[in-house]
Protein backbone atom coordinates (compact mmCIF):
# COMPACT_ATOMS: atom_id res chain seq x y z
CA UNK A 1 11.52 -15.33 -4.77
CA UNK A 2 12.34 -13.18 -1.65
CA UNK A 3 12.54 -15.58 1.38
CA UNK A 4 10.56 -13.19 3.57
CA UNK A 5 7.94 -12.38 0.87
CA UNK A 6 4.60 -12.48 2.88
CA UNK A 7 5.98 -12.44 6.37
CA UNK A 8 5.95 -9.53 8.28
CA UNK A 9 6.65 -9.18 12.00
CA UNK A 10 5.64 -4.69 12.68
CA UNK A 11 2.99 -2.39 11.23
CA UNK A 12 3.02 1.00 11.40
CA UNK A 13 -0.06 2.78 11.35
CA UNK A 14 -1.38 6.35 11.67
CA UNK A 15 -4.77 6.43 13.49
CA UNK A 16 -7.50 9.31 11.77
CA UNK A 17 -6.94 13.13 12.32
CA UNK A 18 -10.76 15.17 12.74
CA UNK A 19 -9.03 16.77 9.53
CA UNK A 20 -9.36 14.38 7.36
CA UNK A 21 -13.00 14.53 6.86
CA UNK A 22 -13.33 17.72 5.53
CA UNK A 23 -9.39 18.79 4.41
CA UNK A 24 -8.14 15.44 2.86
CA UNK A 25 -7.41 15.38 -0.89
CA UNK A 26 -10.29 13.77 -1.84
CA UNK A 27 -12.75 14.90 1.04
CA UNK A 28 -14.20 16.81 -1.74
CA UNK A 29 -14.79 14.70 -4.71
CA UNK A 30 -18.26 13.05 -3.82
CA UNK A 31 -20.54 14.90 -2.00
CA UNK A 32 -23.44 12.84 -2.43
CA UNK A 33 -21.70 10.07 -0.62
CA UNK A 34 -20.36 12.08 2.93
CA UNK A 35 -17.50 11.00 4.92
CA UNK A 36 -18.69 9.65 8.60
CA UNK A 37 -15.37 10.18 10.79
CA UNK A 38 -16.37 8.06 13.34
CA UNK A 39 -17.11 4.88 10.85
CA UNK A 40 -13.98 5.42 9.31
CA UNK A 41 -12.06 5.47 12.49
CA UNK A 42 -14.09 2.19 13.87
CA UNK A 43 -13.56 0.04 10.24
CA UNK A 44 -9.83 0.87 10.65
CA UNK A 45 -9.88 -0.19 14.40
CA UNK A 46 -10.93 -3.69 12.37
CA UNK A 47 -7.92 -3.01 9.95
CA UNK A 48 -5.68 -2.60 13.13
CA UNK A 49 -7.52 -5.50 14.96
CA UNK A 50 -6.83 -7.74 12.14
CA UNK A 51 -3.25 -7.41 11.10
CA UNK A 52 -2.92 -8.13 15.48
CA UNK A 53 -4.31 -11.07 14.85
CA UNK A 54 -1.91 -12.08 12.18
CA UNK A 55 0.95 -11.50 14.79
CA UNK A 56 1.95 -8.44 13.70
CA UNK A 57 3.59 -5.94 16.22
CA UNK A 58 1.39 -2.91 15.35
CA UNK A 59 3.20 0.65 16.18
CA UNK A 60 0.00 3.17 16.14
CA UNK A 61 1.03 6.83 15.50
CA UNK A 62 -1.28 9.72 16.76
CA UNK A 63 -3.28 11.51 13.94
CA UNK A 64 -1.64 14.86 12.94
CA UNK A 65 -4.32 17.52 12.66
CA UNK A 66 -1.94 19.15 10.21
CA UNK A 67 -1.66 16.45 8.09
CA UNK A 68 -5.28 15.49 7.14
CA UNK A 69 -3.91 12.32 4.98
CA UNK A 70 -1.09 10.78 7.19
CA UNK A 71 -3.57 7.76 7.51
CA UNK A 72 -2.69 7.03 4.04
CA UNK A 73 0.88 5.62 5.59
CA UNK A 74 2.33 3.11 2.67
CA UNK A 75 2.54 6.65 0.50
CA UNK A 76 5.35 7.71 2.87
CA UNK A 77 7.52 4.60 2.24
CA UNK A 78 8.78 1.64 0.46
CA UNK A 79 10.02 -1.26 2.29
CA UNK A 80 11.98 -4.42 1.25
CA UNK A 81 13.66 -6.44 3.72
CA UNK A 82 14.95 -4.11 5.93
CA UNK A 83 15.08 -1.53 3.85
CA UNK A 84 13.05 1.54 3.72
CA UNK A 85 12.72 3.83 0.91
CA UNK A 86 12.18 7.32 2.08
CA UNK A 87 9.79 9.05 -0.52
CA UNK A 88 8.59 12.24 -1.86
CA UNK A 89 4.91 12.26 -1.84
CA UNK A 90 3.28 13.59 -5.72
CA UNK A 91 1.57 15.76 -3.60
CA UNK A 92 3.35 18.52 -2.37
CA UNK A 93 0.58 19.23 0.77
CA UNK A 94 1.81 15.46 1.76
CA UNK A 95 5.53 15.83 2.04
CA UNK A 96 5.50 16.45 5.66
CA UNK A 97 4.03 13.34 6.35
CA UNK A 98 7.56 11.23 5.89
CA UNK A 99 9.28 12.67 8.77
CA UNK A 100 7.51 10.91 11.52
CA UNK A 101 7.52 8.06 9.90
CA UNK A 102 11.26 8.38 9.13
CA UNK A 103 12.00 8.97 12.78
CA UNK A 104 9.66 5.47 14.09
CA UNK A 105 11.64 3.34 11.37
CA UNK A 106 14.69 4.56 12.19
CA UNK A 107 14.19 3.68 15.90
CA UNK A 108 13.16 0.32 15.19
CA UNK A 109 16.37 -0.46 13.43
CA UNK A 110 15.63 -0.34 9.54
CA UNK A 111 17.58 0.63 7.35
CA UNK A 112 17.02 4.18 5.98
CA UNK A 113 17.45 5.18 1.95
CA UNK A 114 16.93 9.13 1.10
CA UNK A 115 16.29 10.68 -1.80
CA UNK A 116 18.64 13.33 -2.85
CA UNK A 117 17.97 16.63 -1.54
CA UNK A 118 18.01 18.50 -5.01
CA UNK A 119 15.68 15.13 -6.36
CA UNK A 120 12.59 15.58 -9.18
CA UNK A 121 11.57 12.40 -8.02
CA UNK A 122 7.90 11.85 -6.69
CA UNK A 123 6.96 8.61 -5.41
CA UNK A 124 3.87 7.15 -3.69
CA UNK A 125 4.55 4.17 -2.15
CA UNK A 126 1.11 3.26 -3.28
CA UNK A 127 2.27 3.02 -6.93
CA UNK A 128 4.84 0.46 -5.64
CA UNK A 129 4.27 -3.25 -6.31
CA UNK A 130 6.58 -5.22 -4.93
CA UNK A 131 5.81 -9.11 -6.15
CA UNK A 132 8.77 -11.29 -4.75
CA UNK A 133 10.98 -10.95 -7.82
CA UNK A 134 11.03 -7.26 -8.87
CA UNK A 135 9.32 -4.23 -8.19
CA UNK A 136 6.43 -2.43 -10.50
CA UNK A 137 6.07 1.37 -10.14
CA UNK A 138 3.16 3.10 -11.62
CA UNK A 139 4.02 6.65 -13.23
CA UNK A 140 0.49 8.37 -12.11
CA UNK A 141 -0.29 11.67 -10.88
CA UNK A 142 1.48 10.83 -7.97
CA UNK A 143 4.63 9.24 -9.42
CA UNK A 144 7.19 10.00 -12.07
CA UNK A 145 9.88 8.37 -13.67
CA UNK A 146 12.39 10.00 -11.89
CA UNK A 147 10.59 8.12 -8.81
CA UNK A 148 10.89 4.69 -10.35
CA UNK A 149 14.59 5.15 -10.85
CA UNK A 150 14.97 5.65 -7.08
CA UNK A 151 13.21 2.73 -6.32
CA UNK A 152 15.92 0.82 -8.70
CA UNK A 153 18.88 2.61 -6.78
CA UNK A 154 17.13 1.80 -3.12
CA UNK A 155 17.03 -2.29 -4.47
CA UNK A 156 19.50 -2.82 -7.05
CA UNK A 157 18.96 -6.26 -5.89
CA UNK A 158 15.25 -6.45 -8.13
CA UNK A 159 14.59 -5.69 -11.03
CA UNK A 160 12.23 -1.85 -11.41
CA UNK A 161 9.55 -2.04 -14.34
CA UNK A 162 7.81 1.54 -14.86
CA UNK A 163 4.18 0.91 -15.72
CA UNK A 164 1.83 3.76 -16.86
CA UNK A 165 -1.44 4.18 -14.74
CA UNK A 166 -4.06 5.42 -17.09
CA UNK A 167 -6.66 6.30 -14.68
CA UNK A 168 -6.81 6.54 -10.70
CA UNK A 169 -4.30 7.98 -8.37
CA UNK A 170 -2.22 4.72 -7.91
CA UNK A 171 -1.36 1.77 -9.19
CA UNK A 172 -2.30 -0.28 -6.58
CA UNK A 173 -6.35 1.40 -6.65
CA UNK A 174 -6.65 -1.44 -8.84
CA UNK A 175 -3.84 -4.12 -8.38
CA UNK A 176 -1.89 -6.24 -5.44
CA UNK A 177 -0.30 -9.32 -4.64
CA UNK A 178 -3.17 -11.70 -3.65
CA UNK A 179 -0.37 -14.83 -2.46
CA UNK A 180 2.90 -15.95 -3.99
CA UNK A 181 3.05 -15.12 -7.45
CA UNK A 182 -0.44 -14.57 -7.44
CA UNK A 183 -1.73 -10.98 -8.57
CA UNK A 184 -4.96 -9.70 -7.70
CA UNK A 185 -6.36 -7.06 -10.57
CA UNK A 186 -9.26 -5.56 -11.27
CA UNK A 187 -11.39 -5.87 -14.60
CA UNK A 188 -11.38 -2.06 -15.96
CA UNK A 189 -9.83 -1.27 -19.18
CA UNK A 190 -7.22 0.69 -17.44
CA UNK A 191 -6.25 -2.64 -14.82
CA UNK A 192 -6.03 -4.56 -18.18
CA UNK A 193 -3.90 -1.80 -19.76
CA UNK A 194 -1.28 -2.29 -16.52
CA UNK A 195 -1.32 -5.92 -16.71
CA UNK A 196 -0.55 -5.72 -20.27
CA UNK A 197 2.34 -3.55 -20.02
CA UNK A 198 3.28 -5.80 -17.08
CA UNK A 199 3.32 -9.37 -18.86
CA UNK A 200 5.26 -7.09 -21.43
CA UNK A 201 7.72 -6.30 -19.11
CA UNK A 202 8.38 -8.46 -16.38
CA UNK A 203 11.43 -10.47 -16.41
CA UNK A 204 9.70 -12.99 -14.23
CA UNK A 205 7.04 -15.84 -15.85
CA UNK A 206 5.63 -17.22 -13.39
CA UNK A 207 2.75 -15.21 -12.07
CA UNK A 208 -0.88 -16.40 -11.97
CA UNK A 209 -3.39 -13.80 -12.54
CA UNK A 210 -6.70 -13.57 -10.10
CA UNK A 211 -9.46 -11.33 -12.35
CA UNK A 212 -12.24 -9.48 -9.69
CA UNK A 213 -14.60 -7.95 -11.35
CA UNK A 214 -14.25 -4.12 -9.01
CA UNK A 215 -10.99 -2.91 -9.14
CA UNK A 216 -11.03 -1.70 -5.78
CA UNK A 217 -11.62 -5.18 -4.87
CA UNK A 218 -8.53 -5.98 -6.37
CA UNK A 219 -6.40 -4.16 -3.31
CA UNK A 220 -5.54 -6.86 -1.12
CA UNK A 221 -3.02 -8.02 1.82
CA UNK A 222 -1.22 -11.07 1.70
CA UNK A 223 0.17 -10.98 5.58
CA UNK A 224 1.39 -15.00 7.16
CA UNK A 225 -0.30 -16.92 4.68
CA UNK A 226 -3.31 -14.75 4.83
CA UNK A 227 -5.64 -12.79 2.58
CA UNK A 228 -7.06 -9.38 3.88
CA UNK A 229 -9.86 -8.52 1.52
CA UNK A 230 -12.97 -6.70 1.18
CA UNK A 231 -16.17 -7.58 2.68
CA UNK A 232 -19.03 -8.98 0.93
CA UNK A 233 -21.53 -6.24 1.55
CA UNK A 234 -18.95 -4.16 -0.36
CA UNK A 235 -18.37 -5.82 -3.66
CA UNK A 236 -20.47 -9.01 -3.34
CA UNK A 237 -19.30 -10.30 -6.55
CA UNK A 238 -15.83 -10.01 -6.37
CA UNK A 239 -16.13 -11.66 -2.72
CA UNK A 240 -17.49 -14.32 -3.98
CA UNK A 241 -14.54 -15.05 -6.61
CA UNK A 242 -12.14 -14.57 -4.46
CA UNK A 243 -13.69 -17.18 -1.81
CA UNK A 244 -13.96 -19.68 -4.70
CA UNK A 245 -10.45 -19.12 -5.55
CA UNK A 246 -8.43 -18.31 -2.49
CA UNK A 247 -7.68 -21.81 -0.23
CA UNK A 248 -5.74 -20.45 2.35
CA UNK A 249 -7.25 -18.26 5.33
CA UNK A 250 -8.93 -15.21 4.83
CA UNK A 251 -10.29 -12.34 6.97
CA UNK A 252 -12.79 -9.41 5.45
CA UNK A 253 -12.04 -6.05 6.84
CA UNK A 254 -14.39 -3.13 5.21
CA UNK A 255 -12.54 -0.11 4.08
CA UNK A 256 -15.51 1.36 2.57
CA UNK A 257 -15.46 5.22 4.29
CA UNK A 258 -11.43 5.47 4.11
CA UNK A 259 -12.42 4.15 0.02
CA UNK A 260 -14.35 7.81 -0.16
CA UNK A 261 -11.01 9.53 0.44
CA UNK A 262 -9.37 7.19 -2.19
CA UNK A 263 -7.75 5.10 0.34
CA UNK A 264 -7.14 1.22 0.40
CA UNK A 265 -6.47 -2.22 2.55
CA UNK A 266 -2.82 -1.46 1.77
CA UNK A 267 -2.38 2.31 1.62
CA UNK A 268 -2.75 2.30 5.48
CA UNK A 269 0.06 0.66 7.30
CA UNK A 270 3.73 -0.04 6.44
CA UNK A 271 4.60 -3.54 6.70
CA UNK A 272 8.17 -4.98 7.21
CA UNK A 273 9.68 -8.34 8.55
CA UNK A 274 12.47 -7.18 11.60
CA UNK A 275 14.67 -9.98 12.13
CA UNK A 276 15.81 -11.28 15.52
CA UNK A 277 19.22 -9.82 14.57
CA UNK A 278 17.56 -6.15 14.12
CA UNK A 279 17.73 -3.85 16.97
CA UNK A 280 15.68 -0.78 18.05
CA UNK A 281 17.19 2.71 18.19
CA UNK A 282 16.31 5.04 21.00
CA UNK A 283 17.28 8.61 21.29
């Protein structure tokens, strides 16, 4: 397994343009449940809070009126080591989104992969699982195969299984790494098609499988030995399984008004682990 799988020492994070609530992809799709702005913004001052208090360095970008869904921030990269996967967002609205993230990785002293200029490829970083011992890309709506073979190129290291995501916008709307080895999925017939194709697949047998019974539940954060999960009042029954199964510390942090825009516990921050060696760029 990756050495550093786990441990991260930064966070980048994109705080909530007024824009989201009414011009975000989704803002649209359920309007008998509205979007409250300022509950959003407060549950991810928790998120923000709470990844602090694992010891992460958190870098918070100013919202971007002009990009109503840069709080979505994982969809803008993948990141390995020090590595960092420039993407192509599915959505064509999102592409801008990349460059200011490109710019604050760069000056922290990652390493920076593009795509090819001429590229097919679409990739959300949310359809990127990354487990310890290869990588899992779900081909979505947001995702092609074209994608998954840049993933490959970035890490030649790992090995890049494409996984076909039946229903939802990304693979990880219904599946993450929960602990070592350990993956989190939830019990549609869709997050039981992926897992299928997965054990199919992998080249890795080692993985233990935690079954919630939401499939949003099933998005989790496994950050310095600790699990980031939903709260109770949110999906009361997979709480409960998860705090008969997980030993190790958790901490709830509610998601539930980013969850109306079809966001997630992961889909907003970009992890990484910067070594001592690793130096900041300034221009």
């Amino acid at each position: 397994m990756n050495s550093t799988f786990g441990k991260f020492t930064h966070a980048v994070v994109c705080r909530i343009p007024n824009s989201a609530k009414d011009h975000a992809l989704s803002a649209k799709k359920n309007s008998s449940d509205p979007f409250f702005l300022d509950k959003a913004r407060a549950q991810h001052a928790d998120y923000v809070y709470a990844l602090r208090k694992l010891g992460l360095d958190v870098i918070e970008l100013p919202p971007d009126e002009a990009l109503p869904d840069c709080m979505f921030a994982e969809d803008t990269t993948v990141m390995c080591n020090d590595t960092a996967l420039i993407t192509r967002p599915g959505v064509a609205l999102r592409r801008k989104e990349v460059e200011t993230i490109r710019s604050t990785l760069r000056k922290e002293g990652l390493r920076i992969v593009e795509l090819p200029k001429d590229t097919k490829a679409t990739i959300d970083g949310s359809d990127v699982l990354f487990t310890g011992h290869e990588f899992f890309v779900g081909l979505s709506p947001r995702t092609n195969i074209e994608g998954a073979k840049a993933v490959a190129h970035a890490f030649p290291e790992y090995p890049v299984q494409p996984i076909r995501v039946r229903k939802g916008p990304h693979l990880k709307s219904f599946m993450s790494m929960a602990g070592p080895d350990l993956i989190a999925i939830g019990s549609s017939e869709f997050a039981k098609d992926a897992l299928k194709q997965m054990e199919e697949l992998s080249e890795f047998r080692g993985y233990q499988i935690l079954t919630l019974p939401d499939d949003e539940a099933a998005n989790v954060m496994y950050v310095n030995g600790t699990l980031i999960h939903c709260t109770k009042n949110e999906f009361p029954n997979s709480y409960e399984t998860l705090v008969k199964r997980i030993s190790y510390p958790r901490i709830e942090v509610s998601m539930s008004e980013l969850a109306k825009l079809e966001g997630s516990l992961s889909c907003c921050s970009i992890l990484y682990y910067r070594s001592r060696t690793s130096r900041r760029h300034y221009d």
